[in-house]
N, C-alpha and C. Protein backbone atom coordinates (compact mmCIF):
# COMPACT_ATOMS: atom_id res chain seq x y z
N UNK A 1 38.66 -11.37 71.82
CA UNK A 1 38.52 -10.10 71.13
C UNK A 1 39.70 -9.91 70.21
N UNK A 2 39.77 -9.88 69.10
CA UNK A 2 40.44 -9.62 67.88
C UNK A 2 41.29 -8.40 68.10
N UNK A 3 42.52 -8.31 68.20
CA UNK A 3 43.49 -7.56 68.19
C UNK A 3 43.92 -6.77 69.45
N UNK A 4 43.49 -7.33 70.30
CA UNK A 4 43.55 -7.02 72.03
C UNK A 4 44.90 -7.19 72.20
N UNK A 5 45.42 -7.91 71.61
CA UNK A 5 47.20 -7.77 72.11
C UNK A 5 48.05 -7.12 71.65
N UNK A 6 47.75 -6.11 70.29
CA UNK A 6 48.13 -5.79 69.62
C UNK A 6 47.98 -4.04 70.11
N UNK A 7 46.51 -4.12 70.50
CA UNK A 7 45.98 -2.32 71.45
C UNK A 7 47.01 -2.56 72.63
N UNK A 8 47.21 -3.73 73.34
CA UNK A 8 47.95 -3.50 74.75
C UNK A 8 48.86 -3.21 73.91
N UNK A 9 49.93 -3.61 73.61
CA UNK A 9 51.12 -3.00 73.15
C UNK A 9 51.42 -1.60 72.69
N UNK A 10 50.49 -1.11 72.33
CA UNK A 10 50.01 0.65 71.06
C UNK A 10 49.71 1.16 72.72
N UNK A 11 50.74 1.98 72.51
CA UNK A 11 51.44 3.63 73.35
C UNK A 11 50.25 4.46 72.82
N UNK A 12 50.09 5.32 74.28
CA UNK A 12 49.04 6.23 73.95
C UNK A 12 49.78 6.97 72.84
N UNK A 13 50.96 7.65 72.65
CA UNK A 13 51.00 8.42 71.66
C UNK A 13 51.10 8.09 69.99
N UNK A 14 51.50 6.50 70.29
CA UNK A 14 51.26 6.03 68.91
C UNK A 14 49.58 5.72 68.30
N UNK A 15 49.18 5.47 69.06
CA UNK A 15 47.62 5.35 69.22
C UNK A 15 47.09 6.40 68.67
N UNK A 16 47.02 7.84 69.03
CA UNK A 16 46.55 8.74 68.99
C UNK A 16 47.20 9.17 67.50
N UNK A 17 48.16 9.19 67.08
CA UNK A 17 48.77 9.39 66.05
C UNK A 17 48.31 8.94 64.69
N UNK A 18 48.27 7.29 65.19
CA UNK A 18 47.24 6.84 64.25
C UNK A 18 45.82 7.23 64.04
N UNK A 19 45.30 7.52 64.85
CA UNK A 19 43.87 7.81 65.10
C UNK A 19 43.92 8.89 64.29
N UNK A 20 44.75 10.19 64.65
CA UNK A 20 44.68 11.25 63.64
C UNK A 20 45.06 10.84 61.93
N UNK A 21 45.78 10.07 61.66
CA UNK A 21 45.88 9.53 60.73
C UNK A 21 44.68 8.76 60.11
N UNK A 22 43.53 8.36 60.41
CA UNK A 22 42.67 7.45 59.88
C UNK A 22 41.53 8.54 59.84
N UNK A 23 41.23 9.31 60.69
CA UNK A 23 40.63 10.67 60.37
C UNK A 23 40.90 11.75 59.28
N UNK A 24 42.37 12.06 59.30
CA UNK A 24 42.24 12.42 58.20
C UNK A 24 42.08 11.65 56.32
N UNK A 25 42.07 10.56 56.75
CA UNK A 25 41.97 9.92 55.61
C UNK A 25 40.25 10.04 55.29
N UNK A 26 39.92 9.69 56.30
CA UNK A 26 38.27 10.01 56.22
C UNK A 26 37.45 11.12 56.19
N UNK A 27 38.06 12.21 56.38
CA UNK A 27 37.88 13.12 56.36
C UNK A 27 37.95 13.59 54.43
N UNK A 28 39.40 13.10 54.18
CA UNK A 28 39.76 13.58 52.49
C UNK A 28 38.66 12.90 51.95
N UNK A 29 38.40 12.00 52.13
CA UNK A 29 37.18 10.77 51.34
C UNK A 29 37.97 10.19 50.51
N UNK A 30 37.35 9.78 49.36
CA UNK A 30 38.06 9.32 47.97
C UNK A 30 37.97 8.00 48.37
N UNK A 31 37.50 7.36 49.31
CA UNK A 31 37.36 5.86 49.52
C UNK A 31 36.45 4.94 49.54
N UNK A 32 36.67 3.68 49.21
CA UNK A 32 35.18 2.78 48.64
C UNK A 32 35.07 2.51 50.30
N UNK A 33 33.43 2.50 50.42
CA UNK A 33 32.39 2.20 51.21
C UNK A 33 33.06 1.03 52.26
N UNK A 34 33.60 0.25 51.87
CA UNK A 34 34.33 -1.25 52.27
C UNK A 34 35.19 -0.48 53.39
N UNK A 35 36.14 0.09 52.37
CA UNK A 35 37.51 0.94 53.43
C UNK A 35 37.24 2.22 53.95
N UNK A 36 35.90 2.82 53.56
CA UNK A 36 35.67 3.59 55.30
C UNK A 36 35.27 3.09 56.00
N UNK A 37 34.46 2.07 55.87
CA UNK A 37 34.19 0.65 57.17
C UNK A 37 35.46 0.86 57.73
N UNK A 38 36.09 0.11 57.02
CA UNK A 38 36.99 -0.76 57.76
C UNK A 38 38.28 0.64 58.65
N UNK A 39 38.18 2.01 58.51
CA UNK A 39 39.50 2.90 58.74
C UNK A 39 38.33 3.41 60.02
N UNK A 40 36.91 3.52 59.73
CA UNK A 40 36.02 4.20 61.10
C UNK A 40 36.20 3.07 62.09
N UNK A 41 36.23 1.31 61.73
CA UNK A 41 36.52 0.52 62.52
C UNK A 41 37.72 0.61 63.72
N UNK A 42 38.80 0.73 62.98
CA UNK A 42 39.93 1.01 63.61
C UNK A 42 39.96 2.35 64.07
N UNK A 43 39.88 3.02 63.80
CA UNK A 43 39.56 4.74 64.39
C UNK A 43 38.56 4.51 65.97
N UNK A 44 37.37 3.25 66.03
CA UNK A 44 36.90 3.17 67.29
C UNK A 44 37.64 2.29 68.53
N UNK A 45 38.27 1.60 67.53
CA UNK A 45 39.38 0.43 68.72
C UNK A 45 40.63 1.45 68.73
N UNK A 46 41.34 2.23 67.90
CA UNK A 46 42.53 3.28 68.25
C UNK A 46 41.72 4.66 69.84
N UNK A 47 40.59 4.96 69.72
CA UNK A 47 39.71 5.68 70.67
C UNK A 47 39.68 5.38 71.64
N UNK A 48 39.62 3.61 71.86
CA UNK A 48 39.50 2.97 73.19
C UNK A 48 40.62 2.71 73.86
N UNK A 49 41.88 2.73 72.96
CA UNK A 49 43.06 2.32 73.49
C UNK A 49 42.97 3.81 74.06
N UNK A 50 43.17 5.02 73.30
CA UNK A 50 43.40 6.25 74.17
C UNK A 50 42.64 6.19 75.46
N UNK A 51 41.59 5.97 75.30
CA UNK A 51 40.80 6.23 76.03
C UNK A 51 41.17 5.69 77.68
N UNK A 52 41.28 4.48 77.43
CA UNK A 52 42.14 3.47 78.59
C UNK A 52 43.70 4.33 79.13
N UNK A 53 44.20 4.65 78.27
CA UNK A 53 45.30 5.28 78.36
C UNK A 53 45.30 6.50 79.86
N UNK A 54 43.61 7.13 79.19
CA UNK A 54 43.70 8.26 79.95
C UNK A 54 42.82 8.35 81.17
N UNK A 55 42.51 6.83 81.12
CA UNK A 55 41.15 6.46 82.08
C UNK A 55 42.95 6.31 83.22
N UNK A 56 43.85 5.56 82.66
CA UNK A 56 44.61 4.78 83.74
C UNK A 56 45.16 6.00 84.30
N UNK A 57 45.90 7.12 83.46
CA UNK A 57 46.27 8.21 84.06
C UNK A 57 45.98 9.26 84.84
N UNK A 58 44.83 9.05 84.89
CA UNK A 58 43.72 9.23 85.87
C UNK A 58 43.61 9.04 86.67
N UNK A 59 43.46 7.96 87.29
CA UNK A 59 43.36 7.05 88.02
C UNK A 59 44.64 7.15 88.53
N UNK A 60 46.04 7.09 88.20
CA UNK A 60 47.41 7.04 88.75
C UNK A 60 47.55 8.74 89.43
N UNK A 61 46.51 9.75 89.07
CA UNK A 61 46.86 10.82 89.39
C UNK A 61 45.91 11.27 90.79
N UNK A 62 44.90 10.55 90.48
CA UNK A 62 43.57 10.67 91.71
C UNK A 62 44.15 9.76 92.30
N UNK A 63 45.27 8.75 92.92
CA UNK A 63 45.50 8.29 93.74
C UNK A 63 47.08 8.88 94.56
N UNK A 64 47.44 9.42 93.70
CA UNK A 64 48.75 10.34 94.23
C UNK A 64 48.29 11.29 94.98
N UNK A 65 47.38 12.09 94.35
CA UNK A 65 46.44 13.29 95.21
C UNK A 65 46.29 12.49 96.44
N UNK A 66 45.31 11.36 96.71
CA UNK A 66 44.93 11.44 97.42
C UNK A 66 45.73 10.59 98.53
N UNK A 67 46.81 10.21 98.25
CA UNK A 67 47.60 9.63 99.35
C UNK A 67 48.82 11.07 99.80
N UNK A 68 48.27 11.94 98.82
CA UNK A 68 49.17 13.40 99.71
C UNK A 68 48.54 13.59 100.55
N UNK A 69 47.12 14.08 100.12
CA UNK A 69 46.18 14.79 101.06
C UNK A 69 46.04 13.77 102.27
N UNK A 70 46.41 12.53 102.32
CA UNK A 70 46.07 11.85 103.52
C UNK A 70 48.11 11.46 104.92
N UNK A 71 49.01 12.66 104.06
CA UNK A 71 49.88 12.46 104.54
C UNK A 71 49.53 13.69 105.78
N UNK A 72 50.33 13.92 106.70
CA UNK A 72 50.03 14.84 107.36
C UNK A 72 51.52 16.43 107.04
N UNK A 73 51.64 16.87 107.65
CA UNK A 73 52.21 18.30 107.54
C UNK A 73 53.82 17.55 107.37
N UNK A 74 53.83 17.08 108.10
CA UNK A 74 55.42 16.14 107.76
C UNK A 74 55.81 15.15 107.02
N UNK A 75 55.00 15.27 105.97
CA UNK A 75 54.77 13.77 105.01
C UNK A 75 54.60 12.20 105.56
N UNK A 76 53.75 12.32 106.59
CA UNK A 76 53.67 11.10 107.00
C UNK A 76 52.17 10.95 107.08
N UNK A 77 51.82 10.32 107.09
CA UNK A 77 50.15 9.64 107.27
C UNK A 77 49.88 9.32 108.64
């Protein structure tokens, strides 16, 4: 997959940054057919990186919960 090492590296907040950045470009218009291809392209692989971002943080937060809730009154399990 084409540029997979490049999304691991891209920080959710740089990610997202960009993403708002390629939206608003698409949003202004003024661009040939070719290069809104190619800025909605990257706008769906910048989406997925967030997306992962917030799937993992998720996931890191539903497992904290639930190794509290399984401690008992004295923080022990």
């Amino acid at each position: 997959m084409a540029g997979t090492t490049e999304e691991a590296a891209l920080g959710y907040e740089q990610a997202r940054d960009e993403l708002i950045e390629v939206v608003r470009r698409l949003e202004a218009g003024g661009t040939s057919l070719e290069e809104s291809l190619a800025l909605w392209e990257r706008g769906e692989e910048l989406a997925k990186v967030c997306r992962r971002w917030l799937e993992g943080a998720r996931a890191r937060l539903d497992a904290s919960l639930a190794a509290e809730e399984g401690a008992g009154p004295d923080g022990e399990a």
